[in-house]
Protein backbone atom coordinates (compact mmCIF):
# COMPACT_ATOMS: atom_id res chain seq x y z
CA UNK A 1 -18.83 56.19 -32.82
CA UNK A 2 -16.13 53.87 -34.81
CA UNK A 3 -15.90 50.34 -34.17
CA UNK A 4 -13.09 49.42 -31.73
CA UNK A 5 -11.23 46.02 -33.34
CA UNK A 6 -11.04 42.83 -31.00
CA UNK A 7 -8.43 41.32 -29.81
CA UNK A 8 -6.92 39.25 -32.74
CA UNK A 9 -9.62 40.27 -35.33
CA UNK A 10 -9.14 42.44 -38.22
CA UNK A 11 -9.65 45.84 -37.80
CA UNK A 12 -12.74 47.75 -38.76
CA UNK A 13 -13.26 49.17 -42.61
CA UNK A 14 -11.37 52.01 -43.19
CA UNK A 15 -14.95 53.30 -44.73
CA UNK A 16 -16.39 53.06 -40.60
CA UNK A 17 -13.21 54.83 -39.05
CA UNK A 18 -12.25 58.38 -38.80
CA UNK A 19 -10.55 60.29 -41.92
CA UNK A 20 -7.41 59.58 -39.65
CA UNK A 21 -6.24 58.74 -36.14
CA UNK A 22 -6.55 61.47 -33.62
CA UNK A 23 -3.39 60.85 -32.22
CA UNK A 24 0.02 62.41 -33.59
CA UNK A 25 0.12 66.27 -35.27
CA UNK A 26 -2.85 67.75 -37.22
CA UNK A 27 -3.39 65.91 -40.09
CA UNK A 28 -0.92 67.16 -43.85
CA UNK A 29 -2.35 64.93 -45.89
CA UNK A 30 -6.12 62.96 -46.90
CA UNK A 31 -7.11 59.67 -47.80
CA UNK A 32 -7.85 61.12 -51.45
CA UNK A 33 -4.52 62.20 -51.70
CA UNK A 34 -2.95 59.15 -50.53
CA UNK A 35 -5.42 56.96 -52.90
CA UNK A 36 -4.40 59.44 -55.75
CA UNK A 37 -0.78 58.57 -55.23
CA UNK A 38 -1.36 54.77 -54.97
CA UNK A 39 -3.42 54.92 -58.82
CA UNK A 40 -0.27 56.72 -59.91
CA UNK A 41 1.80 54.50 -59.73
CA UNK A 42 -0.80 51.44 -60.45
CA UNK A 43 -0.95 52.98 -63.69
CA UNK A 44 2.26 53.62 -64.61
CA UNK A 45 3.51 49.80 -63.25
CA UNK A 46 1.32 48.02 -61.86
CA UNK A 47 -0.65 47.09 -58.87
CA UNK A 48 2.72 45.35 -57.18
CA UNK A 49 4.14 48.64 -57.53
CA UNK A 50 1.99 50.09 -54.71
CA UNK A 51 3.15 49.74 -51.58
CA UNK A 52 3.04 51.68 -48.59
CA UNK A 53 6.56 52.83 -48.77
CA UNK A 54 6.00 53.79 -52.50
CA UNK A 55 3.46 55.54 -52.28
CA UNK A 56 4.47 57.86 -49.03
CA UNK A 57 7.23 58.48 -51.49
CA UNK A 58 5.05 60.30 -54.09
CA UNK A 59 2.85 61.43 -51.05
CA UNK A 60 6.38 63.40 -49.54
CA UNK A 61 5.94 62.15 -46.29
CA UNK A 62 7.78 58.82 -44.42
CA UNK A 63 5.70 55.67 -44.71
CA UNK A 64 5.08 55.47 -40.77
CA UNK A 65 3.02 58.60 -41.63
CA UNK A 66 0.92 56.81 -44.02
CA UNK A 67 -0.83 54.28 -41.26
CA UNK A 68 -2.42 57.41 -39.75
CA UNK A 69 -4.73 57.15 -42.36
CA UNK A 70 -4.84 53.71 -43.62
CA UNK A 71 -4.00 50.58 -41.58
CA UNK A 72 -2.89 48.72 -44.31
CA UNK A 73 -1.79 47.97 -48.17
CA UNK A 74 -5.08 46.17 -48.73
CA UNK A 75 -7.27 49.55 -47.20
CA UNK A 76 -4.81 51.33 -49.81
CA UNK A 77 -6.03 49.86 -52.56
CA UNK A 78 -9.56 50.25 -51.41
CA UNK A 79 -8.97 53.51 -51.50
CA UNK A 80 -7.87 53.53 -55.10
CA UNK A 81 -10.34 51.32 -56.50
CA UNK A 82 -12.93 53.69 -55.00
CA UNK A 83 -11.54 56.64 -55.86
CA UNK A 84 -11.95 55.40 -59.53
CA UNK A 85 -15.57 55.53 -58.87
CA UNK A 86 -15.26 58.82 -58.52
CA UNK A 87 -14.64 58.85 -62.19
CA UNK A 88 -18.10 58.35 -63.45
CA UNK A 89 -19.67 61.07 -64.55
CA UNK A 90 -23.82 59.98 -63.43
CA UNK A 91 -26.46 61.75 -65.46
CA UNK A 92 -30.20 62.03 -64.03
CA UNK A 93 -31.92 58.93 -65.21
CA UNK A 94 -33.56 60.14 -68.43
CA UNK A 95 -36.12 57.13 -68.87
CA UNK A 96 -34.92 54.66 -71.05
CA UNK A 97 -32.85 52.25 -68.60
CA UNK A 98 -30.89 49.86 -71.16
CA UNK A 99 -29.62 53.27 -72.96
CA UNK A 100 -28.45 55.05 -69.71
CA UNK A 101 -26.84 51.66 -68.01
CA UNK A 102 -25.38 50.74 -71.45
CA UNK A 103 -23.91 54.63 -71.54
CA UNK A 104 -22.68 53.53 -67.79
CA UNK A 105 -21.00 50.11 -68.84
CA UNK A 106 -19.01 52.58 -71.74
CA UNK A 107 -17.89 54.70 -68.74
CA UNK A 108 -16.83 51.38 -66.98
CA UNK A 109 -15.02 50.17 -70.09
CA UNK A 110 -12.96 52.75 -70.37
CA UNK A 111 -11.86 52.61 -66.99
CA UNK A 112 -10.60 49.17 -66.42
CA UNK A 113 -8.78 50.21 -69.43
CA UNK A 114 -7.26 53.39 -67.96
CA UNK A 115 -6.61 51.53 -64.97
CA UNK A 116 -6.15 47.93 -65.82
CA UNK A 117 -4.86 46.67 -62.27
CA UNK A 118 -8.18 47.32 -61.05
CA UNK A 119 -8.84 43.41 -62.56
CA UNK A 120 -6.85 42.23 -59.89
CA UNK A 121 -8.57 44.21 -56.70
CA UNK A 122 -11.68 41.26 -55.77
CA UNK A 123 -14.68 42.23 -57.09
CA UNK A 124 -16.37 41.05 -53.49
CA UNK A 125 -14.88 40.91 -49.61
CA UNK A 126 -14.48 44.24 -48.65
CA UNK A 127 -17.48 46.84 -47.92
CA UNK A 128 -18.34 49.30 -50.83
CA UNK A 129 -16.63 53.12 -50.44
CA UNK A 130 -18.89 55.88 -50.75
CA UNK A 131 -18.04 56.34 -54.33
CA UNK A 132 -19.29 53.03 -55.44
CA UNK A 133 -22.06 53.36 -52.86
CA UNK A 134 -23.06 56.48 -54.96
CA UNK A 135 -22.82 54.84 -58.02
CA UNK A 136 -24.81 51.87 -56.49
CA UNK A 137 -27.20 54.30 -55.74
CA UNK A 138 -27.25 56.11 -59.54
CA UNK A 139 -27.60 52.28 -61.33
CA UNK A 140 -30.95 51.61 -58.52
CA UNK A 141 -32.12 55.08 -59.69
CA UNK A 142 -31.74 54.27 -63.08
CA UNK A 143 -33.71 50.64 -62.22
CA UNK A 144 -36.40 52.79 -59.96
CA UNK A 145 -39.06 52.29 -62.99
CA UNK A 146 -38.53 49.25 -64.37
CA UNK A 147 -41.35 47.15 -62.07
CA UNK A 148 -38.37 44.86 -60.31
CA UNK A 149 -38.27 44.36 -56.87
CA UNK A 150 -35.09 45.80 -54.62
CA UNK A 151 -33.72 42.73 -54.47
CA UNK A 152 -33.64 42.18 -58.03
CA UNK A 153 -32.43 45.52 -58.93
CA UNK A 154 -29.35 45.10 -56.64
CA UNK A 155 -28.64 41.69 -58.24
CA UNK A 156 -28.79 43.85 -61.28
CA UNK A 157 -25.83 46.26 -60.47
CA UNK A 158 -24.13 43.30 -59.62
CA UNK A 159 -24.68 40.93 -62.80
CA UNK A 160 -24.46 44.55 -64.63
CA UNK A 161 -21.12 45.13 -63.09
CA UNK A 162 -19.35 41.50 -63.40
CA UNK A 163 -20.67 41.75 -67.32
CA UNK A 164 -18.29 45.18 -67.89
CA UNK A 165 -15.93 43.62 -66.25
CA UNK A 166 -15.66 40.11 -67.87
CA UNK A 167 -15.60 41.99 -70.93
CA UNK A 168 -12.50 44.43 -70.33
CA UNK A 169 -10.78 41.37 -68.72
CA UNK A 170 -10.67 39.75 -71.95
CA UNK A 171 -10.17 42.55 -74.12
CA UNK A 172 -6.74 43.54 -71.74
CA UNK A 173 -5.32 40.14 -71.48
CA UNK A 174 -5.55 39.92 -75.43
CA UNK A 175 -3.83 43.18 -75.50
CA UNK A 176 -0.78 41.86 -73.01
CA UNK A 177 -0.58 38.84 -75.02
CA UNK A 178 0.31 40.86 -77.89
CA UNK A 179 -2.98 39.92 -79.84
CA UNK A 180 -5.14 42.64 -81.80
CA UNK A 181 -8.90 41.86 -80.98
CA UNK A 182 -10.78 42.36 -84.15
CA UNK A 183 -8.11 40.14 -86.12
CA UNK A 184 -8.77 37.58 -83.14
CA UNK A 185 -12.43 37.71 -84.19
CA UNK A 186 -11.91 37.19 -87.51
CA UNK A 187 -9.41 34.66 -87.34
CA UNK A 188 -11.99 32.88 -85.15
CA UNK A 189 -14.72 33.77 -87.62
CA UNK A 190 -12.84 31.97 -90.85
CA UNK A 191 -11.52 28.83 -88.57
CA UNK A 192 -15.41 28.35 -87.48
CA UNK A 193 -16.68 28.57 -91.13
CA UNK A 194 -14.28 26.69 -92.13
CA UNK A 195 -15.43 24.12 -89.38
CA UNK A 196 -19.10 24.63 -90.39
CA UNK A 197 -18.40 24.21 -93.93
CA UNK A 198 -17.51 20.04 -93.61
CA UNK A 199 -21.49 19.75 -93.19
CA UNK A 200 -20.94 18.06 -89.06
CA UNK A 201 -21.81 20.77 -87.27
CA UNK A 202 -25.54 22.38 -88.65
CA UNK A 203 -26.33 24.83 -86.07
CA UNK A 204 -22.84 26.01 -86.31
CA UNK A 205 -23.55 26.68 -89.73
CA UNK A 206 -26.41 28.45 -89.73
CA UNK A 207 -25.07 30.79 -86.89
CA UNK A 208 -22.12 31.72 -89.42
CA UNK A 209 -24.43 32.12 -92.13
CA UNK A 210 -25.00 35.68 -91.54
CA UNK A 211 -21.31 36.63 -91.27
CA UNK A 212 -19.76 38.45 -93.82
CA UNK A 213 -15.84 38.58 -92.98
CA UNK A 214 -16.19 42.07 -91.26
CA UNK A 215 -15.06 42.84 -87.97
CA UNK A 216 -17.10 42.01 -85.05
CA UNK A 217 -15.44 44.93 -83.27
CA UNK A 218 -14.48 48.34 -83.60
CA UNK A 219 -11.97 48.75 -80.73
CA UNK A 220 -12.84 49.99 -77.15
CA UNK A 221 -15.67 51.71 -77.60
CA UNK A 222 -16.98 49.50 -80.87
CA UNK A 223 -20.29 47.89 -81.66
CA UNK A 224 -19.75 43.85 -80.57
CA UNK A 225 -19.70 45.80 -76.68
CA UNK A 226 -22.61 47.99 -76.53
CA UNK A 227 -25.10 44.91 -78.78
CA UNK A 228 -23.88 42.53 -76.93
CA UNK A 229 -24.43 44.48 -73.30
CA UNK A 230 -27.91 45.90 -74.92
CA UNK A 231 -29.17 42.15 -75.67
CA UNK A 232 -28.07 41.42 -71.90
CA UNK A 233 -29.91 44.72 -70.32
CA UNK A 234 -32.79 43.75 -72.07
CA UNK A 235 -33.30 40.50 -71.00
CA UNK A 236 -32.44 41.47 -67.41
CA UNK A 237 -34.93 43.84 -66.97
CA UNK A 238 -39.09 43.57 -67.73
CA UNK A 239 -40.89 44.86 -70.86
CA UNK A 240 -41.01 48.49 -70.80
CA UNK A 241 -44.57 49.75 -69.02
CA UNK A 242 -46.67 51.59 -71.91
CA UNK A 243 -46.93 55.68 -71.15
CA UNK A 244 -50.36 55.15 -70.06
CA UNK A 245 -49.86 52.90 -67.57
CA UNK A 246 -46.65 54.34 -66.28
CA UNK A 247 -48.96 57.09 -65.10
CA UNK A 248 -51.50 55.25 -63.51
């Protein structure tokens, strides 16, 4: 049975109501279809592009239609940000967690990048949709033998999650700003050696030492993302159990 909203409060989740209300005519349309419309035209302009009007536009149907099955702008774009979940495509755990969640954080990559308005939908607030439920579940399957408790292993997905994220958010405002992310890094590189080489900053120094001009990246899916997300996976999680005593 659905929540009932109180008087004055916010209504329920969409993700605890009904598909849509069971007043008016038999439903012509679904959520998915409705979310589908809203990440078309969040791609093409923007998140401020999406509005309910807009998007009964590429729906076909009048926007008083549209709060049938969403109450809202904000349970709109719930709907779209979940609906990119649906993107994922979740292989069986094969055994080796830092290679499958670091083949996951690719997968998330590339989204934010295929959808970069999903930076501006809050990471927290609003309850999970059952696509990111199911990926929830996928990332704590993937955890299931590494020897950390539940709570740890959903403070995983999260720390896992806000990592990705941190690191498309940079990569897309460099690209707005008109800046090309390996010349960044080595422009940053030579300025710090440059620093280091006055003899005041030591550690500096010997950080740089290893450099060798190159570039730290090799675009979206390059190196300086899947070392730097396979140093953080492995300190997250415990030393891997020897065969042996993974079968005892």
């Amino acid at each position: 049975m659905s929540e009932e909203p109180k008087p004055g409060g916010r209504a329920p989740s969409v993700w605890i109501r009904p598909e849509r209300s069971a007043r008016g005519p038999s439903p012509a349309h679904s959520r998915a279809e409705i979310a589908a419309a809203g990440i078309r035209l969040a791609d093409a302009d923007g998140l401020g592009a999406v509005t309910m009007r807009s998007a009964a536009v590429v729906v076909g149907t009048a926007p008083a239609s549209l709060y049938r099955y969403v109450a809202t702008r904000a349970e709109l774009v719930e709907l779209m940000a979940d609906q990119v979940y649906g993107e994922f495509s979740c292989q069986p755990p094969s055994g080796r967690p830092v290679a499958d969640l670091v083949g996951l954080a690719r997968q998330a990559r590339a989204a934010y990048h295929r959808h970069p308005w999903l930076l501006e939908v809050p990471a927290t607030g609003d309850l999970p949709g059952p696509n990111a439920v199911a990926f929830i579940e996928h990332v704590l399957a993937v955890l299931a033998g590494t020897g950390l408790s539940g709570p740890a292993r959903l403070e995983t997905v999260g720390l896992f999650s806000g990592v990705v994220r941190l690191f498309a958010q940079t990569e897309i405002a460099q690209q707005r700003a008109g800046q090309d992310t390996t010349q960044w890094q080595g422009s940053l590189a030579s300025y710090l050696m440059q620093i280091a080489a006055a003899g005041q900053h030591p550690h500096l120094a010997a950080a740089l030492a290893g450099q060798d001009g190159g570039p730290a990246d090799a675009g979206p899916q390059g190196p300086l993302f899947e070392r730097a997300m396979t140093r953080i996976l492995t300190g997250l999680l415990p030393p891997a159990l020897p065969p042996s005593a993974s079968r005892r």
